[in-house]
Protein backbone atom coordinates (compact mmCIF):
# COMPACT_ATOMS: atom_id res chain seq x y z
CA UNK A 1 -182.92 -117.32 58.26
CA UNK A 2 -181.84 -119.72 60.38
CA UNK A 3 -181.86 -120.25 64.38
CA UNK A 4 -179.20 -122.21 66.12
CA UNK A 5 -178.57 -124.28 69.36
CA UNK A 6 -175.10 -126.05 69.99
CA UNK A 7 -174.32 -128.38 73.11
CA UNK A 8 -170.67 -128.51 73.38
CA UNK A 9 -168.92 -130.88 75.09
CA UNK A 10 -172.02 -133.11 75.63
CA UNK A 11 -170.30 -136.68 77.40
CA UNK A 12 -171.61 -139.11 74.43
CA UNK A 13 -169.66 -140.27 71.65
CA UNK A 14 -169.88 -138.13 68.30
CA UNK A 15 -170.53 -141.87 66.42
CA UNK A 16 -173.32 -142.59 69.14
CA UNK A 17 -175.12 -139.30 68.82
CA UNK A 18 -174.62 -138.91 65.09
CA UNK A 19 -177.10 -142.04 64.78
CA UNK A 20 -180.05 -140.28 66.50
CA UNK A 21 -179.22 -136.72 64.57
CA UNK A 22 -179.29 -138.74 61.04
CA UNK A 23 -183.05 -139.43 61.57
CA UNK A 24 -184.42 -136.15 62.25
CA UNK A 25 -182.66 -134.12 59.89
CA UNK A 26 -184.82 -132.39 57.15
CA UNK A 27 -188.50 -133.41 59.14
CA UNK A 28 -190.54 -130.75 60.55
CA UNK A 29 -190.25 -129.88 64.14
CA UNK A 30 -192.75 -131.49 65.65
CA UNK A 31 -192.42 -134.91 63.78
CA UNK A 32 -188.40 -134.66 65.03
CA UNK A 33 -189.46 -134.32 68.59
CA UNK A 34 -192.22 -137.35 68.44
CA UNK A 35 -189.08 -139.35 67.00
CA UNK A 36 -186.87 -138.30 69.75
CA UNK A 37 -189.47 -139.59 72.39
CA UNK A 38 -190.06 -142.82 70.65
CA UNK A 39 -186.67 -143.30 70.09
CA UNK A 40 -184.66 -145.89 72.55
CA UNK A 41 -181.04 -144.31 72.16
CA UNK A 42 -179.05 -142.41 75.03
CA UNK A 43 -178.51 -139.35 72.38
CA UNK A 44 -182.47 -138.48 71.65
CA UNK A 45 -182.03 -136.54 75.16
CA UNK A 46 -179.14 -134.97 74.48
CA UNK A 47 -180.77 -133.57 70.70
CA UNK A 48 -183.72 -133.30 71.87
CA UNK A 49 -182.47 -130.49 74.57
CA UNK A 50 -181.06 -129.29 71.72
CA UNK A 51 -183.98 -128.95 69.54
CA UNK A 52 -186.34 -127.41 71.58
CA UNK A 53 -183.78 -124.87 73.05
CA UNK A 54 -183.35 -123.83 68.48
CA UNK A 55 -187.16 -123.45 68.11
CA UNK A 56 -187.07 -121.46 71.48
CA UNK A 57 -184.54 -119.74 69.97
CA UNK A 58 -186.78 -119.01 66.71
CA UNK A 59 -189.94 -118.43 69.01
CA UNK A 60 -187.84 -115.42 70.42
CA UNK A 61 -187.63 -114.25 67.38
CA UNK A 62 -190.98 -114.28 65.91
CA UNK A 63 -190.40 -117.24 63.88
CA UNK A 64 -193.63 -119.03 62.38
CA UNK A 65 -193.44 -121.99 64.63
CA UNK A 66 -195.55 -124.26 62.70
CA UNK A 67 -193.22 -124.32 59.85
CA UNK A 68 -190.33 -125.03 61.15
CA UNK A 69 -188.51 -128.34 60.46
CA UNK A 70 -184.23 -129.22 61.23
CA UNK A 71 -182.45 -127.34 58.69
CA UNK A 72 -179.19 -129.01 60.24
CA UNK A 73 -178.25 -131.71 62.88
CA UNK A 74 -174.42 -132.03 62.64
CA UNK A 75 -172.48 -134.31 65.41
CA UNK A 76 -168.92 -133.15 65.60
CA UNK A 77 -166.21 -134.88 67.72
CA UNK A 78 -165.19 -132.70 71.06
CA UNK A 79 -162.00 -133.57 73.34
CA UNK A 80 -161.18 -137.11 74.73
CA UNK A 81 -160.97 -137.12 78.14
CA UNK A 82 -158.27 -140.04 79.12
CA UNK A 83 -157.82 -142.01 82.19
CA UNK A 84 -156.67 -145.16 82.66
CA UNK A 85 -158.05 -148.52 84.26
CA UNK A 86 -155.57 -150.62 86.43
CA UNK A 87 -155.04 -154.42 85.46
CA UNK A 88 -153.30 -157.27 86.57
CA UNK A 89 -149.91 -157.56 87.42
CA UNK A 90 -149.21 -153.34 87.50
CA UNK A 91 -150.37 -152.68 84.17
CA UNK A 92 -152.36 -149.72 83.04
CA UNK A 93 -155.05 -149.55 80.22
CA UNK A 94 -156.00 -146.31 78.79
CA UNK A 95 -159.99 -145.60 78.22
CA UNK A 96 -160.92 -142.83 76.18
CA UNK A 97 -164.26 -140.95 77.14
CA UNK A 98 -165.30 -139.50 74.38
CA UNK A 99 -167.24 -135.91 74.31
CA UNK A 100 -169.56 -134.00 71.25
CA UNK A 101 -170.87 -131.04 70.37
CA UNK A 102 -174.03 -131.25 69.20
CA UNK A 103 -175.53 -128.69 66.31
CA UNK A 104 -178.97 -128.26 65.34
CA UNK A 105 -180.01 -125.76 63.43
CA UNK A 106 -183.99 -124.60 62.59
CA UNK A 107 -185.85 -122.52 59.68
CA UNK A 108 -188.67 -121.90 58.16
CA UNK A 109 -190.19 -123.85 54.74
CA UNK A 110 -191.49 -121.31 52.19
């Protein structure tokens, strides 16, 4: 059985973020979260919130916490929020801040 966490509309890009999720998927918990410390990327916050709030989720209920590991880490595009930045001469330029929700998903080996 599995144990879930999702971050929706988290303001990083899904390309950004999907980076950082590619490296911990399929290591234990507790090598994932030693990566996400040592790891100089804006995202490893954002999954590592993530992360720890799945194996709190799994400590609730009565999971075997030393054999967990990231069943799933899945980056999926959210909505663009879109505003646009003045320039010379009345133009307007639109910029496209891009949101995620973030998926990771815990279980036990064995």
């Amino acid at each position: 059985m599995a144990w879930t966490a999702v971050h929706k509309y988290a303001r990083i890009s899904e390309r950004k973020a999907r980076l950082v999720a590619d490296m911990i998927r399929g290591l234990p918990c507790d090598e994932a979260i030693e990566v996400l410390r040592f790891t100089h990327k804006r995202g490893a916050t954002f999954i590592d919130r993530v992360l720890k709030s799945a194996m709190a989720n799994a400590n609730e209920k009565e999971a075997t916490m030393n054999k967990l590991f990231v069943a799933e880490a899945r980056v999926d595009p959210g909505p663009i929020i879109k505003r646009f930045q003045p320039k010379d001469r009345g133009r307007a330029h639109p910029i496209q801040k891009r949101t995620s929700h973030i998926i990771v998903a815990v279980d036990e080996k064995g």
